[in-house]
PDB file of N, CA and C in Angstrom:
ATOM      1  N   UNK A   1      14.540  41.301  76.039  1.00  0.00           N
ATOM      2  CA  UNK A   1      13.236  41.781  76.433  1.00  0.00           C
ATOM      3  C   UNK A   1      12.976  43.117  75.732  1.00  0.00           C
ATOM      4  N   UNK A   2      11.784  43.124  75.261  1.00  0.00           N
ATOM      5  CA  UNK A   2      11.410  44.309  74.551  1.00  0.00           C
ATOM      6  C   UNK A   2      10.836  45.799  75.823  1.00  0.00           C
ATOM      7  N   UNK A   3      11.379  46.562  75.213  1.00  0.00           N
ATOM      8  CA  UNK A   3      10.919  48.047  76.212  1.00  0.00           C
ATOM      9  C   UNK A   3       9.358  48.219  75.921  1.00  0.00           C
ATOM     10  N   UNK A   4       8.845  48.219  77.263  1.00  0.00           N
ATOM     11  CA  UNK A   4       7.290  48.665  77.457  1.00  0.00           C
ATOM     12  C   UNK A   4       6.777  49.240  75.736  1.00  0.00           C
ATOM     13  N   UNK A   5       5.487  48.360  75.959  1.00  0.00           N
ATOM     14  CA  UNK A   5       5.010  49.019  74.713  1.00  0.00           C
ATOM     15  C   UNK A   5       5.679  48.785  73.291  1.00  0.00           C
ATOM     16  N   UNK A   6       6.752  48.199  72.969  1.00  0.00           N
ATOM     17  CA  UNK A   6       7.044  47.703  71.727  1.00  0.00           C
ATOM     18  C   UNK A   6       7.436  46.506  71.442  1.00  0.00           C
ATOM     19  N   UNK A   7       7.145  45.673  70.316  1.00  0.00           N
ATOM     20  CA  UNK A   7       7.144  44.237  70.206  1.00  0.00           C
ATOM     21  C   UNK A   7       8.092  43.942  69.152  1.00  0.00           C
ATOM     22  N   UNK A   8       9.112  43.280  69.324  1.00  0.00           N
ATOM     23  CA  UNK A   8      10.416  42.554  68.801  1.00  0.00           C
ATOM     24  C   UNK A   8       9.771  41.638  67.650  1.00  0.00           C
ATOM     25  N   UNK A   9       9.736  41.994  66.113  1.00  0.00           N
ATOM     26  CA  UNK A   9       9.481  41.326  65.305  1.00  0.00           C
ATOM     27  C   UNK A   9      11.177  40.878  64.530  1.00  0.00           C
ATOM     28  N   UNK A  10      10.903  39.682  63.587  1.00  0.00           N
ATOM     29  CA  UNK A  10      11.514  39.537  62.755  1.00  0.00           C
ATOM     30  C   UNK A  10      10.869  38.669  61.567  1.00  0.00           C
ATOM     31  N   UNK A  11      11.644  38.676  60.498  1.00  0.00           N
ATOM     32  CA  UNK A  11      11.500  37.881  59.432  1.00  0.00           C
ATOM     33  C   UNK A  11       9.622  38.560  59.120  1.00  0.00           C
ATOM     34  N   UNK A  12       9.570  39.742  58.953  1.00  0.00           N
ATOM     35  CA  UNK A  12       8.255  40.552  58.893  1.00  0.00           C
ATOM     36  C   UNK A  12       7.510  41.209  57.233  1.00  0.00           C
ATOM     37  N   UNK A  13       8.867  40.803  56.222  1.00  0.00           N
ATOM     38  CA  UNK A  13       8.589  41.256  54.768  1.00  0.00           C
ATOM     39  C   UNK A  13       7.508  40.733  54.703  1.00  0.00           C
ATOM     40  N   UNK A  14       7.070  39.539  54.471  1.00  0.00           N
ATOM     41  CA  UNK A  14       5.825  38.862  53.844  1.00  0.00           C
ATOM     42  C   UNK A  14       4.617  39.947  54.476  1.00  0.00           C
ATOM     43  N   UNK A  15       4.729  40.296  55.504  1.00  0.00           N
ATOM     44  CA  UNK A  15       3.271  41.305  56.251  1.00  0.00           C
ATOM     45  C   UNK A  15       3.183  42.653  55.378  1.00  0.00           C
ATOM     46  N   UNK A  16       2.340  42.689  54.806  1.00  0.00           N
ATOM     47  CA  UNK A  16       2.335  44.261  54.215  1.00  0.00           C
ATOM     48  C   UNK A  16       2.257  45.368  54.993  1.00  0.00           C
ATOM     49  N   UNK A  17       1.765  45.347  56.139  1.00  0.00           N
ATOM     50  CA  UNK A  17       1.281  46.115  57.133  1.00  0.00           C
ATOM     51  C   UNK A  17       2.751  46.268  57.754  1.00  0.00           C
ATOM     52  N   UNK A  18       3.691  45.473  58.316  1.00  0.00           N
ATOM     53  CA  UNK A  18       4.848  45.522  59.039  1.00  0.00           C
ATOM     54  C   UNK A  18       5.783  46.004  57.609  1.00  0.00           C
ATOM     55  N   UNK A  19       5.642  45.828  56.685  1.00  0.00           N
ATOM     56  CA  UNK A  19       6.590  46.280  55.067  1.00  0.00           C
ATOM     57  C   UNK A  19       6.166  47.945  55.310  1.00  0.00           C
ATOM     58  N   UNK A  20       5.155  48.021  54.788  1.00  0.00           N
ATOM     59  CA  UNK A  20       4.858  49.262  55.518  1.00  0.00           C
ATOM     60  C   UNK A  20       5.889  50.431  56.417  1.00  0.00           C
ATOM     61  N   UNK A  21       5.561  49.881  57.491  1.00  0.00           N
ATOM     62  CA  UNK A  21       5.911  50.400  58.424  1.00  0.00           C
ATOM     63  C   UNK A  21       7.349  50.837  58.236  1.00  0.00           C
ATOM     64  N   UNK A  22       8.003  49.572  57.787  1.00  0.00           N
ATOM     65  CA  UNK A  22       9.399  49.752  57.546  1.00  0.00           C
ATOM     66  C   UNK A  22       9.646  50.835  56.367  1.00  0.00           C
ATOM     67  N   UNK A  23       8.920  50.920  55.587  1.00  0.00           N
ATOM     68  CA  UNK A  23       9.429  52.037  54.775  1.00  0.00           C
ATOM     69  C   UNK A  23       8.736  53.556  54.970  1.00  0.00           C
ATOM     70  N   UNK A  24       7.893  53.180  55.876  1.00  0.00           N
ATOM     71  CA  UNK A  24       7.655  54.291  56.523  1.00  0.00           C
ATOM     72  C   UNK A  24       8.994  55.297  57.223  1.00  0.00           C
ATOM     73  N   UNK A  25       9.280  53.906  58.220  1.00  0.00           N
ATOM     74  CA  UNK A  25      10.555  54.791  58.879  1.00  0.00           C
ATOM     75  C   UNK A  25      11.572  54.754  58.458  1.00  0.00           C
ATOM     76  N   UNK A  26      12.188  54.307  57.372  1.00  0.00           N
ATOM     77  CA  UNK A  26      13.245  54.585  56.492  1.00  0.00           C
ATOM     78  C   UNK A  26      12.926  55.745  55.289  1.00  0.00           C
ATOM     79  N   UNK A  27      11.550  55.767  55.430  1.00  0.00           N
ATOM     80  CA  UNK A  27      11.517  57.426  54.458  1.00  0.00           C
ATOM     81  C   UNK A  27      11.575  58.801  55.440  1.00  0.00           C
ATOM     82  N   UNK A  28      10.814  58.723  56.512  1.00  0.00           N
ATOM     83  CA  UNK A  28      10.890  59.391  57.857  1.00  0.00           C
ATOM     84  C   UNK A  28      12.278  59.624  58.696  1.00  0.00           C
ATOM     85  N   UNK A  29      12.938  58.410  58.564  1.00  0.00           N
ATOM     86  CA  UNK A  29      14.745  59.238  58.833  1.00  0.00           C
ATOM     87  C   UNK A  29      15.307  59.604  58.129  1.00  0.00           C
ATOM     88  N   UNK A  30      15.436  58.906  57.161  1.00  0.00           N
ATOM     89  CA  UNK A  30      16.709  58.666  55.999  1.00  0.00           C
ATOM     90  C   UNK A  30      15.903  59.422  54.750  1.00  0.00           C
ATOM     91  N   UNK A  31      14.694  59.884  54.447  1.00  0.00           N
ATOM     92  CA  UNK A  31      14.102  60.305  53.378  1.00  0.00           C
ATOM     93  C   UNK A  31      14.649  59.143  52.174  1.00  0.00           C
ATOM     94  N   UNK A  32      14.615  57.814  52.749  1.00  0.00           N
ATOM     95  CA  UNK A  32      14.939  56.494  51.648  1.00  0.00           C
ATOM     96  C   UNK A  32      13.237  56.242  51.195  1.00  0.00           C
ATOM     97  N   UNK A  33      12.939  56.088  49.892  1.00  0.00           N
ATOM     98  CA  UNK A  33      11.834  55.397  49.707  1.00  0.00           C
ATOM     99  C   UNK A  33      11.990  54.003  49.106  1.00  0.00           C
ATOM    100  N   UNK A  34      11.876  52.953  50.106  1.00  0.00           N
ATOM    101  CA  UNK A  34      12.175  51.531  49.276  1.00  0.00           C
ATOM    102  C   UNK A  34      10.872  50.754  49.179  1.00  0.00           C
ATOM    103  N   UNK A  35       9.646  51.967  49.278  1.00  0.00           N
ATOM    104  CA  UNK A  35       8.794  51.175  48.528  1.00  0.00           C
ATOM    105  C   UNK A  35       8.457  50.811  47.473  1.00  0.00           C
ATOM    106  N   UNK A  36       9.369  51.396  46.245  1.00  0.00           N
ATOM    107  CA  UNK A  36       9.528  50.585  44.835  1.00  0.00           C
ATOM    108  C   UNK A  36       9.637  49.198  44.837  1.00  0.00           C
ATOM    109  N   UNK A  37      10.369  48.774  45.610  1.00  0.00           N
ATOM    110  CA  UNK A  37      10.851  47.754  45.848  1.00  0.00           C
ATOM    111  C   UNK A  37       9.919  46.238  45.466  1.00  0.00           C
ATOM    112  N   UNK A  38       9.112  46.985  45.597  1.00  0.00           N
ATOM    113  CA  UNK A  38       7.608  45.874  45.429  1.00  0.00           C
ATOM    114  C   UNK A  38       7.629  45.756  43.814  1.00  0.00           C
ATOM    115  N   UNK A  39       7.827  46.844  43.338  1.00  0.00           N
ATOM    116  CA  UNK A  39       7.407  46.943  41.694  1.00  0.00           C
ATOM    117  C   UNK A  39       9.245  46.092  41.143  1.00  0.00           C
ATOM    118  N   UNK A  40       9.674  45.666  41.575  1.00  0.00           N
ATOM    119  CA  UNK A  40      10.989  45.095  40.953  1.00  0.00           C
ATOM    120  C   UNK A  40      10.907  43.613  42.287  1.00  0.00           C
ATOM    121  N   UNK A  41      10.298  43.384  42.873  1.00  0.00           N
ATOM    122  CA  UNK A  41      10.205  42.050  43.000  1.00  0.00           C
ATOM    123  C   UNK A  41       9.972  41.574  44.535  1.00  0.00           C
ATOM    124  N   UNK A  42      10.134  42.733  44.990  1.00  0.00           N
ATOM    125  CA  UNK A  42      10.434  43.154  46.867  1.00  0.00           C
ATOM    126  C   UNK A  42      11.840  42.923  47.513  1.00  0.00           C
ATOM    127  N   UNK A  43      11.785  43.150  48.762  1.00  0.00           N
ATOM    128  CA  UNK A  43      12.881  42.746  49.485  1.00  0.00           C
ATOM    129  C   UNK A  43      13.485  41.809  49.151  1.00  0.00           C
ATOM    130  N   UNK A  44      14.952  41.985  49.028  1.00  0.00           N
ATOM    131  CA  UNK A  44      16.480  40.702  48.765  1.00  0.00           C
ATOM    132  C   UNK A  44      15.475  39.414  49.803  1.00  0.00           C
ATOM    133  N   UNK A  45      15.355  38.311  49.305  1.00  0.00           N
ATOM    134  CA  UNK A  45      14.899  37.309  50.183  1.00  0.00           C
ATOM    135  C   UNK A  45      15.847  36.961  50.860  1.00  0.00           C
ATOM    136  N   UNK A  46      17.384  36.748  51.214  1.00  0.00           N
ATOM    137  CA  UNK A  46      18.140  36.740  51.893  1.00  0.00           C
ATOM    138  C   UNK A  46      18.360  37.473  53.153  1.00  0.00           C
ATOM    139  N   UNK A  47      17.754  38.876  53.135  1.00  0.00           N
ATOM    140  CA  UNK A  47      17.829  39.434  54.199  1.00  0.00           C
ATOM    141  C   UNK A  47      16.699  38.675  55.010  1.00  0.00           C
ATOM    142  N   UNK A  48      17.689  39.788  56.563  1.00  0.00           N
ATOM    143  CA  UNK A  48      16.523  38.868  57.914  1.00  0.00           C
ATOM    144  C   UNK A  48      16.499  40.031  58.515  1.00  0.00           C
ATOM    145  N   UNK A  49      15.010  40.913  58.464  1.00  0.00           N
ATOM    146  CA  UNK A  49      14.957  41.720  59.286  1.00  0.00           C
ATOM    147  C   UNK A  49      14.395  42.220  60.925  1.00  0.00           C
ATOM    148  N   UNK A  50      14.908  42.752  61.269  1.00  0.00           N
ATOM    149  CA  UNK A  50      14.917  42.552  62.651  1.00  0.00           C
ATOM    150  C   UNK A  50      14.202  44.136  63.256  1.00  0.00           C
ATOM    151  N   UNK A  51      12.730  44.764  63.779  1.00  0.00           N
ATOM    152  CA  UNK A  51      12.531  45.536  63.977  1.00  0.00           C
ATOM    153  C   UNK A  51      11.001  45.601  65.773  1.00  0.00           C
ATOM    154  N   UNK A  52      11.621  46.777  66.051  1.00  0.00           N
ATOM    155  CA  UNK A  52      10.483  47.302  67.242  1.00  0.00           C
ATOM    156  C   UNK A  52       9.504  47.601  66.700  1.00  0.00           C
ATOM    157  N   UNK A  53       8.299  47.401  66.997  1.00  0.00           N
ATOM    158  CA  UNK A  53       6.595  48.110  66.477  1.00  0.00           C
ATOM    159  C   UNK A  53       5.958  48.634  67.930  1.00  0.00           C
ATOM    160  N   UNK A  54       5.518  49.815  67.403  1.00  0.00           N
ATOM    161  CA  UNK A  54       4.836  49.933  68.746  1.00  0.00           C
ATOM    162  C   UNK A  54       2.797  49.548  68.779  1.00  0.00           C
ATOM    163  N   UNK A  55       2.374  49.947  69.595  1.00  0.00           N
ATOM    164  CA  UNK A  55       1.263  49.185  69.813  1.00  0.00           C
ATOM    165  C   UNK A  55       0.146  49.595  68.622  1.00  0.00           C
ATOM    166  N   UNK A  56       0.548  50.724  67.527  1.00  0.00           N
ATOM    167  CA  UNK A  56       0.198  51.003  66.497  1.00  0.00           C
ATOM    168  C   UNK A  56       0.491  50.584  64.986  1.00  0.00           C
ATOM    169  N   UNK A  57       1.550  49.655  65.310  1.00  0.00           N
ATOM    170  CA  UNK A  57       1.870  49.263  64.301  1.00  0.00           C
ATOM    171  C   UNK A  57       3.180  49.472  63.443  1.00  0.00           C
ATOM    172  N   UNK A  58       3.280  50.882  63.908  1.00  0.00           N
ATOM    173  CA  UNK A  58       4.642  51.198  63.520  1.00  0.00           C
ATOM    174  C   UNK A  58       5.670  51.064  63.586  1.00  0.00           C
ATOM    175  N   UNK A  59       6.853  50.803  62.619  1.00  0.00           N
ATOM    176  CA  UNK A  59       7.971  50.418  63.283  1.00  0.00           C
ATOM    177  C   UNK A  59       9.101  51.587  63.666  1.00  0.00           C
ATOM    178  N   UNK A  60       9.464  51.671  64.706  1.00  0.00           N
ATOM    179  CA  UNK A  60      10.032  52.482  65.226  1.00  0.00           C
ATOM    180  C   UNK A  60      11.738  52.261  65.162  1.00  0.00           C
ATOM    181  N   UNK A  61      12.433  50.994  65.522  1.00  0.00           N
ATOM    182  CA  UNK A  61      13.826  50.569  65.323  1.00  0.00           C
ATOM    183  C   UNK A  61      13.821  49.497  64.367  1.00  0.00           C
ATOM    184  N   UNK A  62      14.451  49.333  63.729  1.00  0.00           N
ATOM    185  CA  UNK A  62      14.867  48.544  62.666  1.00  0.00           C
ATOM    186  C   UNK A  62      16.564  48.215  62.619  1.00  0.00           C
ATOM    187  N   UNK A  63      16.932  46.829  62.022  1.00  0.00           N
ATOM    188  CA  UNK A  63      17.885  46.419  61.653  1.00  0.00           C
ATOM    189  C   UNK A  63      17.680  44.911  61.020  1.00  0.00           C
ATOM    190  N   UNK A  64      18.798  45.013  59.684  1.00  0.00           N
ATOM    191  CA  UNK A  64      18.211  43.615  58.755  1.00  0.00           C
ATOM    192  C   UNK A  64      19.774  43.312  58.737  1.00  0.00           C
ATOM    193  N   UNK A  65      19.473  41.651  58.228  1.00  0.00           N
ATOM    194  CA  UNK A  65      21.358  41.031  58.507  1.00  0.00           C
ATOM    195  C   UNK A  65      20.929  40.522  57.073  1.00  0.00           C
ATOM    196  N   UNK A  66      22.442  40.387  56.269  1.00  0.00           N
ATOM    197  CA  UNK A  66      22.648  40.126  55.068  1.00  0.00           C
ATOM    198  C   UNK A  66      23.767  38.617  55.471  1.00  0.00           C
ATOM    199  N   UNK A  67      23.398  37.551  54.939  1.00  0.00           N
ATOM    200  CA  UNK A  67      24.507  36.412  54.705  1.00  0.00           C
ATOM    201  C   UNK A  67      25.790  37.103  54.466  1.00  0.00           C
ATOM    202  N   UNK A  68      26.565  36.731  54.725  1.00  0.00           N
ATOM    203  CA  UNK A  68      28.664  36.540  54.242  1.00  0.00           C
ATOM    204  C   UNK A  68      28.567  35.764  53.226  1.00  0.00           C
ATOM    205  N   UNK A  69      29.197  35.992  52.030  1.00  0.00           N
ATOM    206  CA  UNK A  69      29.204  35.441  51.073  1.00  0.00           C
ATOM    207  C   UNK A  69      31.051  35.522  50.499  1.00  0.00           C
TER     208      UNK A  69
END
């Protein structure tokens, strides 16, 4: 169950608006910018990402799973 006010997305790359967000808050903690990422092809399609948005859109928690290979 998601905590008041934020909504449990996954599998959210294809949304530009939720892509967004995510590199929003990975430049906002981590000062990571992986919005290049677009200009070399986007996100590993293998990953599965897993993140909170709150009622603005933003994503606030994040976590992505990579296959075992």
């Amino acid at each position: 169950m998601a905590p008041a006010g934020l909504t449990l997305r996954q599998g959210y790359f294809e949304d530009p608006r939720s892509f967004q967000g995510l590199v929003d808050l990975l430049q906002d903690v981590f000062g990571i910018d992986i919005g290049a990422q677009n200009l070399l092809g986007g996100p590993d399609p293998t990953c599965m990402p897993f993140g909170y948005f709150d009622t603005d859109g933003r994503c606030v928690a994040n976590f992505s799973v990579f296959p075992c290979r």
